[in-house]
C-alpha atoms as a PDB file:
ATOM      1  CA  UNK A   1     100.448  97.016  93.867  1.00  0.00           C
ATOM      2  CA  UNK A   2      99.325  96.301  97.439  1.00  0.00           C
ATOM      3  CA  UNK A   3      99.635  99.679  99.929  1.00  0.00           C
ATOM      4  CA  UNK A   4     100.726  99.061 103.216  1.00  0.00           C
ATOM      5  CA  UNK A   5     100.731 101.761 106.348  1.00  0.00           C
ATOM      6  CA  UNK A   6     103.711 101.289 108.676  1.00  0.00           C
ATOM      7  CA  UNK A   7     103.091 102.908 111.932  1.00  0.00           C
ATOM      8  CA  UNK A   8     106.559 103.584 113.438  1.00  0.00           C
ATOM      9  CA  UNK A   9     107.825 106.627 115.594  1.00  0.00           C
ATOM     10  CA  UNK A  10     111.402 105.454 115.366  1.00  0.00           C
ATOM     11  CA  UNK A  11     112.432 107.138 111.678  1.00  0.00           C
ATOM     12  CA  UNK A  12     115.518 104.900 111.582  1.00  0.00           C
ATOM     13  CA  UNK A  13     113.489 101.706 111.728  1.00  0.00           C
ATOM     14  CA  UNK A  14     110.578 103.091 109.721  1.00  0.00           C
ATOM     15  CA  UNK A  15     112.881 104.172 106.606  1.00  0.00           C
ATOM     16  CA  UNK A  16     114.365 100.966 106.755  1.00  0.00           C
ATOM     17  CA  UNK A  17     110.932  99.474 106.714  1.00  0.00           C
ATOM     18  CA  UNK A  18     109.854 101.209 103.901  1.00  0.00           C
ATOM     19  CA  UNK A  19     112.761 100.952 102.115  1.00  0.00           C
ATOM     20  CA  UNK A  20     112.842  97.087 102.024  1.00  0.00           C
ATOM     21  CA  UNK A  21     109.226  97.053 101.431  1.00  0.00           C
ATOM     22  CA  UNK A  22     109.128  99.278  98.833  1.00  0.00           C
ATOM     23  CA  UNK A  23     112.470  96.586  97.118  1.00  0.00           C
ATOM     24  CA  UNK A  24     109.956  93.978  97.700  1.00  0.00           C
ATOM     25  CA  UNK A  25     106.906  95.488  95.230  1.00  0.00           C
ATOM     26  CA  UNK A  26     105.228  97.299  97.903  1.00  0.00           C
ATOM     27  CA  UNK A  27     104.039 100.897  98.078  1.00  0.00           C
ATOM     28  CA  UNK A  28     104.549 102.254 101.542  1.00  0.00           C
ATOM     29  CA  UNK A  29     103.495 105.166 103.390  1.00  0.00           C
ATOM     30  CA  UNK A  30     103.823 105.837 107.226  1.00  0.00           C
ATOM     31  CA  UNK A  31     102.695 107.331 110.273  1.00  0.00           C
ATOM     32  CA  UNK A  32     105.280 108.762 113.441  1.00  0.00           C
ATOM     33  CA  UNK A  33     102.253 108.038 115.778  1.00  0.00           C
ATOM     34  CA  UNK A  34      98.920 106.871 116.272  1.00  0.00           C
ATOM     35  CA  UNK A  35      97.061 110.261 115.885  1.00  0.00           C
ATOM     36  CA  UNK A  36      98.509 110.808 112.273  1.00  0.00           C
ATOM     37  CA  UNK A  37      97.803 106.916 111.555  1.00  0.00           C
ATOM     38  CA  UNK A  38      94.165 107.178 112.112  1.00  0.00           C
ATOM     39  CA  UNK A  39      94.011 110.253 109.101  1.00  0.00           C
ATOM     40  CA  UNK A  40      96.012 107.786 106.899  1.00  0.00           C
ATOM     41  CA  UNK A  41      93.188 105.285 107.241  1.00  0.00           C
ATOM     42  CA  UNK A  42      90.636 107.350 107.093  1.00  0.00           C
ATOM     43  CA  UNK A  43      91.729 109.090 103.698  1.00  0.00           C
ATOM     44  CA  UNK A  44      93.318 106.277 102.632  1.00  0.00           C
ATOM     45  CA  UNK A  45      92.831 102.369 102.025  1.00  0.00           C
ATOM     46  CA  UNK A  46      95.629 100.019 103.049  1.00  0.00           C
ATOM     47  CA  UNK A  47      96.443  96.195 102.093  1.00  0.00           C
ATOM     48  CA  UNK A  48      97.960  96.331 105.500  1.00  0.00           C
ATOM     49  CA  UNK A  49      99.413  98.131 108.549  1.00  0.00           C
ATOM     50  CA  UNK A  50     102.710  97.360 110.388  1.00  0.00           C
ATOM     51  CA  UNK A  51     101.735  98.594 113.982  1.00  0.00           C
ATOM     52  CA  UNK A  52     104.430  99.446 116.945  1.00  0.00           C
ATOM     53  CA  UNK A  53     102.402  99.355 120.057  1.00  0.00           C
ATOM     54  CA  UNK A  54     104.461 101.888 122.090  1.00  0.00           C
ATOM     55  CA  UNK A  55     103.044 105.520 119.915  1.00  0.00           C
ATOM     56  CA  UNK A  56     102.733 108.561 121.170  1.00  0.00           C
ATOM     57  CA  UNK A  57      99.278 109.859 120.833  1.00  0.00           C
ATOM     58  CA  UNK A  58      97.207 106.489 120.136  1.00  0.00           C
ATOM     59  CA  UNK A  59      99.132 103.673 121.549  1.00  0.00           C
ATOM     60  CA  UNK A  60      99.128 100.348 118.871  1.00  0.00           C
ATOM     61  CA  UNK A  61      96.416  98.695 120.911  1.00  0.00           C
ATOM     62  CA  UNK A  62      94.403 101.517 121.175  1.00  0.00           C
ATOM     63  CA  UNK A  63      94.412 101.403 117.048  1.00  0.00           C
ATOM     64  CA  UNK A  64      93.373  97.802 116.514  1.00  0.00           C
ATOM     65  CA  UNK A  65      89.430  99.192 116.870  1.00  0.00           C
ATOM     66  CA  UNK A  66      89.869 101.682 114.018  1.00  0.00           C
ATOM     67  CA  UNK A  67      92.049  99.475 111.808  1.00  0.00           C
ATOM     68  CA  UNK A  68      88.977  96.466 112.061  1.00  0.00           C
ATOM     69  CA  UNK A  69      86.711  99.241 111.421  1.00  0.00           C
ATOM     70  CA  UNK A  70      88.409 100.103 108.477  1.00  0.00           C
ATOM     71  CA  UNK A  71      89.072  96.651 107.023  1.00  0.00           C
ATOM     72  CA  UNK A  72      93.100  96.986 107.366  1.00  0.00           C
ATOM     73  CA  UNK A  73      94.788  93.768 108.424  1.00  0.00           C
ATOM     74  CA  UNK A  74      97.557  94.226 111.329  1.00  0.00           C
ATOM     75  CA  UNK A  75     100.593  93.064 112.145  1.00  0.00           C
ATOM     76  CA  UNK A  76     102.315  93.807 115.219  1.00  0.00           C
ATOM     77  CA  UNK A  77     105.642  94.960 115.447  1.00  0.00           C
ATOM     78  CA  UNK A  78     107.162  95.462 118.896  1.00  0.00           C
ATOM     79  CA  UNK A  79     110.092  95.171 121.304  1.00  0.00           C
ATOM     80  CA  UNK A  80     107.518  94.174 123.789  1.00  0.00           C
ATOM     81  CA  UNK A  81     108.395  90.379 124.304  1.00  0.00           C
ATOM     82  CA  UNK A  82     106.146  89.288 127.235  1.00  0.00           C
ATOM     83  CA  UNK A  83     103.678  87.017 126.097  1.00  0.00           C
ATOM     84  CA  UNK A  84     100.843  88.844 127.547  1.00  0.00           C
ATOM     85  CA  UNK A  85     101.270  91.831 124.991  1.00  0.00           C
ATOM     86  CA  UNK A  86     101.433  88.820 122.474  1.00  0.00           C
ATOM     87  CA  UNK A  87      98.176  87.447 123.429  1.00  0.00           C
ATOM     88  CA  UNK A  88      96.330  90.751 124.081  1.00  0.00           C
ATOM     89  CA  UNK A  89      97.241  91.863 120.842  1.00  0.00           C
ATOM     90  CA  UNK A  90      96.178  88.611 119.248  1.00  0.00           C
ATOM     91  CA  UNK A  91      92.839  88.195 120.676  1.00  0.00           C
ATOM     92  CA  UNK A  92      92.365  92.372 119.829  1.00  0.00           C
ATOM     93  CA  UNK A  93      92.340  90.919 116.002  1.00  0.00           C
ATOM     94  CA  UNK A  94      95.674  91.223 114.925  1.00  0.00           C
ATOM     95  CA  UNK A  95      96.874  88.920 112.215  1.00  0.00           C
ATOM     96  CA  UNK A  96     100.240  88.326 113.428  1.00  0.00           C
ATOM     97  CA  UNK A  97     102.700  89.780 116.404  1.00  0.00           C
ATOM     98  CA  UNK A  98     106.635  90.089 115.441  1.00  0.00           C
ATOM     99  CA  UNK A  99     108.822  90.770 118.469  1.00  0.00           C
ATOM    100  CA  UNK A 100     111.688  93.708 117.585  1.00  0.00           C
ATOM    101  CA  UNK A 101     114.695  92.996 116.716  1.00  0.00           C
ATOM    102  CA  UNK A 102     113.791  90.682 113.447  1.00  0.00           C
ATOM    103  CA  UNK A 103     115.277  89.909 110.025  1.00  0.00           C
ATOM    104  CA  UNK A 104     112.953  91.441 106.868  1.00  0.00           C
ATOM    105  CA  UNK A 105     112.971  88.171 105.247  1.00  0.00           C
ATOM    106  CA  UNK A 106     110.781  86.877 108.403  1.00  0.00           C
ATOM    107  CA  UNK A 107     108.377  90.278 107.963  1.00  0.00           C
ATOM    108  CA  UNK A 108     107.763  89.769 104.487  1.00  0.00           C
ATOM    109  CA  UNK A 109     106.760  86.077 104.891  1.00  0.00           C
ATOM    110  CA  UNK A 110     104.694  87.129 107.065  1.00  0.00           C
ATOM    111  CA  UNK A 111     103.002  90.060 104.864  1.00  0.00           C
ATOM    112  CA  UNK A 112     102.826  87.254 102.346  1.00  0.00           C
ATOM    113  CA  UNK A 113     100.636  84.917 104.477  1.00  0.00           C
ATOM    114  CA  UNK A 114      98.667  87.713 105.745  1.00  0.00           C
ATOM    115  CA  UNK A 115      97.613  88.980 102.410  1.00  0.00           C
ATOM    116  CA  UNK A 116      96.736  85.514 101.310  1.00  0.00           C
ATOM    117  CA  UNK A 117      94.805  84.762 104.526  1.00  0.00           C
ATOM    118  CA  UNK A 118      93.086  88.112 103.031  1.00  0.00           C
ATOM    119  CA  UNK A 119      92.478  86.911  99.585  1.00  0.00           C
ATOM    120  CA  UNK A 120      94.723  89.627  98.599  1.00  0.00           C
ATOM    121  CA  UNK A 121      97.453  87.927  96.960  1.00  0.00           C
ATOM    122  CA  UNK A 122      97.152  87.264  93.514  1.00  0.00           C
ATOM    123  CA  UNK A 123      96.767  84.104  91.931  1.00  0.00           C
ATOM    124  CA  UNK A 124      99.331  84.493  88.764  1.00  0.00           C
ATOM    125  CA  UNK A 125     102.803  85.780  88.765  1.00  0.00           C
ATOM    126  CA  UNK A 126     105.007  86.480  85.496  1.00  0.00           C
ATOM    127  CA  UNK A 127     108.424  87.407  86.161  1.00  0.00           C
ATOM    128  CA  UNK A 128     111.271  86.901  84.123  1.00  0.00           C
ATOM    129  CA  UNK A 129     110.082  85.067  81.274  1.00  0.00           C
ATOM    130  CA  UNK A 130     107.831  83.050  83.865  1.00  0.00           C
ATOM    131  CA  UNK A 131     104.079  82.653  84.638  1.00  0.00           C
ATOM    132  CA  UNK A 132     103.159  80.986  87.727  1.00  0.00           C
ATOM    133  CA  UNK A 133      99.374  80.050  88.671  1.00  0.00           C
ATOM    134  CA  UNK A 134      99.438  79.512  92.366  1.00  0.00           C
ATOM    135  CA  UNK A 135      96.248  78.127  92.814  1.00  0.00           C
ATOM    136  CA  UNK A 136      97.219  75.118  90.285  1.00  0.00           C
ATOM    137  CA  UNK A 137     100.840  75.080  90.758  1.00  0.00           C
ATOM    138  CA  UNK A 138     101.633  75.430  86.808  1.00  0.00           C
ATOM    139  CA  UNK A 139     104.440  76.593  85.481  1.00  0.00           C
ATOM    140  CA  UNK A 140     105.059  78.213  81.962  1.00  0.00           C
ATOM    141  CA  UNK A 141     108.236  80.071  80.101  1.00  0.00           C
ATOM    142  CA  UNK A 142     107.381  81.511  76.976  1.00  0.00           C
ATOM    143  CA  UNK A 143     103.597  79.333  77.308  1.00  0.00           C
ATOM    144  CA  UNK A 144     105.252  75.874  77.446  1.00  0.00           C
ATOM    145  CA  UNK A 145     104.219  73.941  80.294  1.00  0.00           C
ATOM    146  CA  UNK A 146     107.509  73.558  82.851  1.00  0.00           C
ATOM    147  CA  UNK A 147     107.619  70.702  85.581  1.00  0.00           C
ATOM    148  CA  UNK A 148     109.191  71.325  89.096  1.00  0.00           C
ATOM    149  CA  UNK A 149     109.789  69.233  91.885  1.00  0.00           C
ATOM    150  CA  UNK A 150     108.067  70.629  95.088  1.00  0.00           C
ATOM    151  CA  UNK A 151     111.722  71.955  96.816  1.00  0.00           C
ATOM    152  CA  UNK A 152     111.966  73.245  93.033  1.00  0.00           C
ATOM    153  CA  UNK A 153     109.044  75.505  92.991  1.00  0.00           C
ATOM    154  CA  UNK A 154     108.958  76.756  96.350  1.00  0.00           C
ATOM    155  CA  UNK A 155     112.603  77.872  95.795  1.00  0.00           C
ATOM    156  CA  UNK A 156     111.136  79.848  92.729  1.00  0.00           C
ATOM    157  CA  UNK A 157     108.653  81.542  94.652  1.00  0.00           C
ATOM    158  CA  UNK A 158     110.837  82.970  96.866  1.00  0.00           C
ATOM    159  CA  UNK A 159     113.067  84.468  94.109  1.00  0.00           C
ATOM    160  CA  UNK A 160     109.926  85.726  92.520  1.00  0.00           C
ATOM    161  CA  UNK A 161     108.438  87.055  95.302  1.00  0.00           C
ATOM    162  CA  UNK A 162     111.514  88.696  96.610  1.00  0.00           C
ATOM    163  CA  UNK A 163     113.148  90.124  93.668  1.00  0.00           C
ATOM    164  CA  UNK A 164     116.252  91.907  93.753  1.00  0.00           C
ATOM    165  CA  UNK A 165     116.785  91.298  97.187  1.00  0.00           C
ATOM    166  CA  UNK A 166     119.880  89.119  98.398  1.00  0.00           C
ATOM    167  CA  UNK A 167     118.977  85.437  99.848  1.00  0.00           C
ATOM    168  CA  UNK A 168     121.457  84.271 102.058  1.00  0.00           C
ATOM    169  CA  UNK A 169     121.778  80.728 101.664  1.00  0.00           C
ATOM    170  CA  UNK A 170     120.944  80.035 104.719  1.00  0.00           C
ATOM    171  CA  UNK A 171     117.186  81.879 104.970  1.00  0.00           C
ATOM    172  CA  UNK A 172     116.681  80.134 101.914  1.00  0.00           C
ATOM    173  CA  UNK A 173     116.934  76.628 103.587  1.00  0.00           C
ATOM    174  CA  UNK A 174     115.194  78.435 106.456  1.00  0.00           C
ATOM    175  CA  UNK A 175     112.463  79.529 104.695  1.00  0.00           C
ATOM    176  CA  UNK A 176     111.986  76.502 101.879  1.00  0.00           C
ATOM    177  CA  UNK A 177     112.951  73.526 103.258  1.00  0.00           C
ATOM    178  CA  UNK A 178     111.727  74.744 106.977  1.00  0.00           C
ATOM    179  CA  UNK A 179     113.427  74.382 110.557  1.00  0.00           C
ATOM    180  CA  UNK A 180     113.428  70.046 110.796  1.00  0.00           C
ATOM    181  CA  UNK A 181     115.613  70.229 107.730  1.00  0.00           C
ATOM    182  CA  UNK A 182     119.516  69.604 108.660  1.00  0.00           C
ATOM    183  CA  UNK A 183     120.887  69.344 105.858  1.00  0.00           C
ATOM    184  CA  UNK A 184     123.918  71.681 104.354  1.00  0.00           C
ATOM    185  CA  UNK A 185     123.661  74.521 101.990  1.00  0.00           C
ATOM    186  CA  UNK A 186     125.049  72.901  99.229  1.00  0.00           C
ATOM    187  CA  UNK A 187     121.480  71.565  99.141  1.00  0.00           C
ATOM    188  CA  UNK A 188     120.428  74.949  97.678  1.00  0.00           C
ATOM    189  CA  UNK A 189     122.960  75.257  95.557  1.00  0.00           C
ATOM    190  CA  UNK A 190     122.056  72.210  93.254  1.00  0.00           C
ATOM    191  CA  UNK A 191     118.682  73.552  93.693  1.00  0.00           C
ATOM    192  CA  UNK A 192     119.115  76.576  91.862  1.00  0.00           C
ATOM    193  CA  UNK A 193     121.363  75.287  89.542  1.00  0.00           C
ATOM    194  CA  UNK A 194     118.391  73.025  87.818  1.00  0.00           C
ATOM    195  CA  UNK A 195     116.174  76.214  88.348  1.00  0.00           C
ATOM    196  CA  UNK A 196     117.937  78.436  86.219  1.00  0.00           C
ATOM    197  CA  UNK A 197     117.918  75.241  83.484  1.00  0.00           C
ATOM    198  CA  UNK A 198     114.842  74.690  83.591  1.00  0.00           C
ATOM    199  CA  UNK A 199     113.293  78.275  83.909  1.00  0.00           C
ATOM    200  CA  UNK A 200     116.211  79.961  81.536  1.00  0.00           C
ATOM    201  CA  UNK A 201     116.912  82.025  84.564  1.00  0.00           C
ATOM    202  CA  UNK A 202     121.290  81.355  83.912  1.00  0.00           C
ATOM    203  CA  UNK A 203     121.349  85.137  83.794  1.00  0.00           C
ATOM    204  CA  UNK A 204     118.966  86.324  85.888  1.00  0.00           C
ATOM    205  CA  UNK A 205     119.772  84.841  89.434  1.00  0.00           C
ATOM    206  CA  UNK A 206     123.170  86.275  90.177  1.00  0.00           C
ATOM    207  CA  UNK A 207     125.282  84.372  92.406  1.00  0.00           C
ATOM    208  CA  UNK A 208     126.145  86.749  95.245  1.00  0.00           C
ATOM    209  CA  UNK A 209     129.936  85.581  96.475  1.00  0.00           C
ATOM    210  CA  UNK A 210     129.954  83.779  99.981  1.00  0.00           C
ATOM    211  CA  UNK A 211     126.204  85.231 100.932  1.00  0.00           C
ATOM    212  CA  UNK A 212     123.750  83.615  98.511  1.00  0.00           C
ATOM    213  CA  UNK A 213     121.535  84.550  95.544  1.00  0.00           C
ATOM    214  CA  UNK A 214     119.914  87.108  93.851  1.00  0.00           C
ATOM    215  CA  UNK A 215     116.813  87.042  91.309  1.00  0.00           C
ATOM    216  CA  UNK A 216     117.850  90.585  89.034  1.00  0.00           C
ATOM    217  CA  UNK A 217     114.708  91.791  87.591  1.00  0.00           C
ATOM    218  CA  UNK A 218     114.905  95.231  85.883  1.00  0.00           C
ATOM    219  CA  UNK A 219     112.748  97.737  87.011  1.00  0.00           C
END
């Protein structure tokens, strides 16, 4: 399970942080300011850290130094829009730079890329009566060999990397078939419909009424 460090002196934003995070697979602890970040990494290691730049104590930028030194990739997360903070904390190292407000479908992405960028994202997946090797794109329920279509098995991978979380329709055609795509939602609808054939997943993506879909895994 990867460990990530969110460094967040707004408890309302960091709860909800870690409570998403913690839906999504990840173990989560976190730090009120910078001061009490820097013992986390010290006595701790971290997949990755979630950074606010406005902190009392150590101020986010301040922390890049310390995080590098430790080996922790960063993401920013800020309400500071001006495209100098962007840059500044870009060029300091960090991996990524979300601006505040965002949704946590966006923010996990992200973590996803970052951790693969990392070569800390693993390779094979099982979920649900499925096995996924990443690095081949293969396929298996119960060891046979399944075939997807390429809109096919990225839709799978974001029900199996987001489990139990709701995807609106519309992220989903966000997220899988990307911003050029203008097509409507009905699009992911007949997607998931051969998906659950083909993976014997009838039961275990829920159909969540007028919102969108749900992979139920039991925990």
């Amino acid at each position: 399970m990867y460990r990530i460090l969110i460094v967040e002196d707004d408890s309302s934003i960091s709860d909800l942080l870690k409570m998403n995070l913690t839906i999504a697979g990840y173990e989560c602890d976190t730090a009120c300011d910078g001061a009490k970040a820097l013992s986390a990494i010290k006595h701790n290691k971290y997949d990755l850290a979630l950074l606010d730049i406005m902190l009392p104590e150590v101020d986010g930028f301040e922390l890049m130094p310390y995080m590098d030194k430790h080996c922790v990739p960063v993401i920013y997360l800020s309400a500071k829009s001006d495209v100098g903070d962007r840059v500044r904390g870009l060029r300091l190292g960090a991996e990524d730079y979300l601006v505040k407000p965002f949704h946590i479908l966006e923010l996990l992405v992200r973590i996803e890329k970052v951790l693969s960028r990392n070569n800390k994202q693993p390779e094979i997946i099982s979920l649900c009566g499925v096995t996924v090797n990443e690095k081949e794109r293969k396929i298996y329920v119960n060891d046979q060999e399944v075939e997807l279509k390429p809109m096919e098995y990225n839709l799978m991978l974001m029900f199996m990397k987001h489990p139990n979380m709701v995807l609106s329709r519309e992220q989903l055609l966000h997220n899988v078939w990307g911003d050029d795509y203008y097509g409507e939602t009905r699009t992911v609808d007949s997607h998931v419909a051969v998906i659950r054939k083909k993976l014997n997943w009838s039961d275990k993506i829920v159909t969540i009424h007028r919102v969108g879909y749900k992979l139920e895994v039991e925990k």
